[in-house]
C-alpha atoms as a PDB file:
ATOM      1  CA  UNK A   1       3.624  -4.983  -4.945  1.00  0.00           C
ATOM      2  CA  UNK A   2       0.369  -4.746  -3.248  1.00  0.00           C
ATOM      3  CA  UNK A   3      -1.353  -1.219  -1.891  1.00  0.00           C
ATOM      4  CA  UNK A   4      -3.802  -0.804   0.162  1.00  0.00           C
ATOM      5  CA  UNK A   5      -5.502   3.155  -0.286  1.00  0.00           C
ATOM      6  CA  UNK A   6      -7.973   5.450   1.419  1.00  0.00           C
ATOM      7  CA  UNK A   7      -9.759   7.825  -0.682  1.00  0.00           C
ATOM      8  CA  UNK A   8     -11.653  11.092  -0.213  1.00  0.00           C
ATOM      9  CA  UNK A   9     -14.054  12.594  -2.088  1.00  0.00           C
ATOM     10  CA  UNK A  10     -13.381  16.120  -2.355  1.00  0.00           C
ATOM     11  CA  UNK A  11     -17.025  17.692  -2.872  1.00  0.00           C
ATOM     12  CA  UNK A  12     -18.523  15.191   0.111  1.00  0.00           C
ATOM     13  CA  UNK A  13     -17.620  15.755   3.595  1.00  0.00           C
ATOM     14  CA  UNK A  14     -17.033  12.939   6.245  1.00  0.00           C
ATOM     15  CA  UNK A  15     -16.708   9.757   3.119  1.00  0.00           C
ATOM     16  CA  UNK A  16     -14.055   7.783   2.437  1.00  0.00           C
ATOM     17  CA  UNK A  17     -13.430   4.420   0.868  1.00  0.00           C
ATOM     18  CA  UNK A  18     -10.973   1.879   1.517  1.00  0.00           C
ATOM     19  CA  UNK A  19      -9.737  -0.676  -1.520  1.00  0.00           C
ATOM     20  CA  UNK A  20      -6.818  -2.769  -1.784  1.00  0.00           C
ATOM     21  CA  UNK A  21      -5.056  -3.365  -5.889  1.00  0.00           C
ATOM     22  CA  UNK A  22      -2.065  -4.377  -7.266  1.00  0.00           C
ATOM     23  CA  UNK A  23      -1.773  -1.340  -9.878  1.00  0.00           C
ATOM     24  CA  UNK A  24      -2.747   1.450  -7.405  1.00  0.00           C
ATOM     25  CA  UNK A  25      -2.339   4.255 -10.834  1.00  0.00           C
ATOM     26  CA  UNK A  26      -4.601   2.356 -12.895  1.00  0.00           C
ATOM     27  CA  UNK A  27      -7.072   1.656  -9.879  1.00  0.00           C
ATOM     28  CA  UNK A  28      -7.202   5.424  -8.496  1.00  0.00           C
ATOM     29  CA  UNK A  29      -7.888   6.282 -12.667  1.00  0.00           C
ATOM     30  CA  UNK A  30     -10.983   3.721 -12.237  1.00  0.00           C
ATOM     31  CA  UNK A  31     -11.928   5.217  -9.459  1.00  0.00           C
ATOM     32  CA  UNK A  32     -11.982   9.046 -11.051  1.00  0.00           C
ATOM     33  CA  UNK A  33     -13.743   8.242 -14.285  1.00  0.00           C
ATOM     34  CA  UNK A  34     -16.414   6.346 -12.584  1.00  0.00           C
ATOM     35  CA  UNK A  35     -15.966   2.946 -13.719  1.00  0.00           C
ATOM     36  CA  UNK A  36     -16.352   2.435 -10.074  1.00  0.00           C
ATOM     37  CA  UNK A  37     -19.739   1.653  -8.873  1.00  0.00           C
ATOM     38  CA  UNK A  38     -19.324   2.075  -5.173  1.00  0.00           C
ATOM     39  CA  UNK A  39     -17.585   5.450  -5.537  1.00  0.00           C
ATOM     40  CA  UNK A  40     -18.875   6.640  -8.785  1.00  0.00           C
ATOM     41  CA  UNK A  41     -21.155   9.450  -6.897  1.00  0.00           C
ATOM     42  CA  UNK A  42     -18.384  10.992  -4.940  1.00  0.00           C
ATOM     43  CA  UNK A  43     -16.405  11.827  -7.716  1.00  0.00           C
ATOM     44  CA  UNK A  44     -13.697  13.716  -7.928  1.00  0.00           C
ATOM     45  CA  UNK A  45     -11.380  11.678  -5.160  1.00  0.00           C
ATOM     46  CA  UNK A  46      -8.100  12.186  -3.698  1.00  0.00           C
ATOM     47  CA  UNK A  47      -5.883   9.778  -2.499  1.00  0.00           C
ATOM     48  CA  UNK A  48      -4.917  10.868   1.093  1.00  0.00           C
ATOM     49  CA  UNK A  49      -2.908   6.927   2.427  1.00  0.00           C
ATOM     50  CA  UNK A  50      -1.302   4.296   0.578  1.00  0.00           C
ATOM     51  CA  UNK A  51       0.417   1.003   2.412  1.00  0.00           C
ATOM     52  CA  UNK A  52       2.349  -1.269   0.265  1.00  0.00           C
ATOM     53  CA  UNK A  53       2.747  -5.195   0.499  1.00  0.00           C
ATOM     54  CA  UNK A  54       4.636  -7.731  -0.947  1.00  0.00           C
ATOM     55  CA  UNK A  55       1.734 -10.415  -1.201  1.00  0.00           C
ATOM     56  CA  UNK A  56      -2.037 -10.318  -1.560  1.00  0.00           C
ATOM     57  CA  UNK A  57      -3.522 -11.785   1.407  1.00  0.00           C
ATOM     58  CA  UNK A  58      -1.294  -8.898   3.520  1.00  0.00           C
ATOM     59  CA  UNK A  59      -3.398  -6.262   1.693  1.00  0.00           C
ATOM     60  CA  UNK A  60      -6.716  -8.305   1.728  1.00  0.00           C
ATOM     61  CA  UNK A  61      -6.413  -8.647   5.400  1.00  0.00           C
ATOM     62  CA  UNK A  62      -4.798  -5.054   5.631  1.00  0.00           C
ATOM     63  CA  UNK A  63      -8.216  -3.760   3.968  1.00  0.00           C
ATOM     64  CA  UNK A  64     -10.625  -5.939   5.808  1.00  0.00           C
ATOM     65  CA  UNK A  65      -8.916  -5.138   9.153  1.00  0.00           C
ATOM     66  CA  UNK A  66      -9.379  -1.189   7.821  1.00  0.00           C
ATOM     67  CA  UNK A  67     -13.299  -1.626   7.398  1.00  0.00           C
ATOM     68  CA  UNK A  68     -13.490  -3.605  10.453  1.00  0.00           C
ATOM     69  CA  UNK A  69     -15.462  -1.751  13.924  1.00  0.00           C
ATOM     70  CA  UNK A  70     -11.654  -1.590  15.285  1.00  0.00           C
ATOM     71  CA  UNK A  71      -9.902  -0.806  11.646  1.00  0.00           C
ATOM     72  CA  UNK A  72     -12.647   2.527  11.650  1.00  0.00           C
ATOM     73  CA  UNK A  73     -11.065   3.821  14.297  1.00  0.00           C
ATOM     74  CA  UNK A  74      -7.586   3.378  12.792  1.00  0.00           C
ATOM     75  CA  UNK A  75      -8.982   4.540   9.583  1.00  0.00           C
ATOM     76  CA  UNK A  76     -10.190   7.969  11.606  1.00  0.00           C
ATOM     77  CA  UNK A  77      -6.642   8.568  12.931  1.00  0.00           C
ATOM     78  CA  UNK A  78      -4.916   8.264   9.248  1.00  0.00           C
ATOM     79  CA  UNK A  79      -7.628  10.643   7.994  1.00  0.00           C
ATOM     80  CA  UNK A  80      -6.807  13.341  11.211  1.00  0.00           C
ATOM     81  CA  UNK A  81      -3.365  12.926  10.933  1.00  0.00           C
ATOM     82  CA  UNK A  82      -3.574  13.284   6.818  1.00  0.00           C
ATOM     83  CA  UNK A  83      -5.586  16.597   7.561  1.00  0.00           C
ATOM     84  CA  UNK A  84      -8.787  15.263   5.927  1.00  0.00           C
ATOM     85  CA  UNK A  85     -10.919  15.653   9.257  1.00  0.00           C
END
């Protein structure tokens, strides 16, 4: 399986980061110790939506959509409706 995730940090207000893996405990981990470069800074993070997929290119395009002008806005409503904003 396939997930697609949306992280928080939770000492930065108003960031989050979208990523796609196929071993979503091993890639939050990454993510926390800061082996990470994009999200290294905003350590620690929390894990506020996963989506799971059977293939690959349903997560990639899952993701992309997500961090698309139109995927924001989607990405806003998860994050209001997860209690993050």
């Amino acid at each position: 399986m396939f997930s697609v995730y949306i992280l928080v940090s939770e000492n930065r207000k108003n960031w989050s980061y979208v990523g796609q893996t196929d071993d979503l405990e091993r890639r939050i981990k990454e993510h926390n110790l800061g082996k990470v470069k994009s999200t290294k800074g905003m350590r620690p993070l929390k894990i506020v939506h996963t989506e799971e997929y059977k293939y690959r290119n349903e997560s990639l395009k899952r993701e992309s959509y997500l961090k698309s002008g139109y995927g924001r806005e989607e990405k806003q409503i998860i994050l209001t409706h997860s209690g993050v904003v």
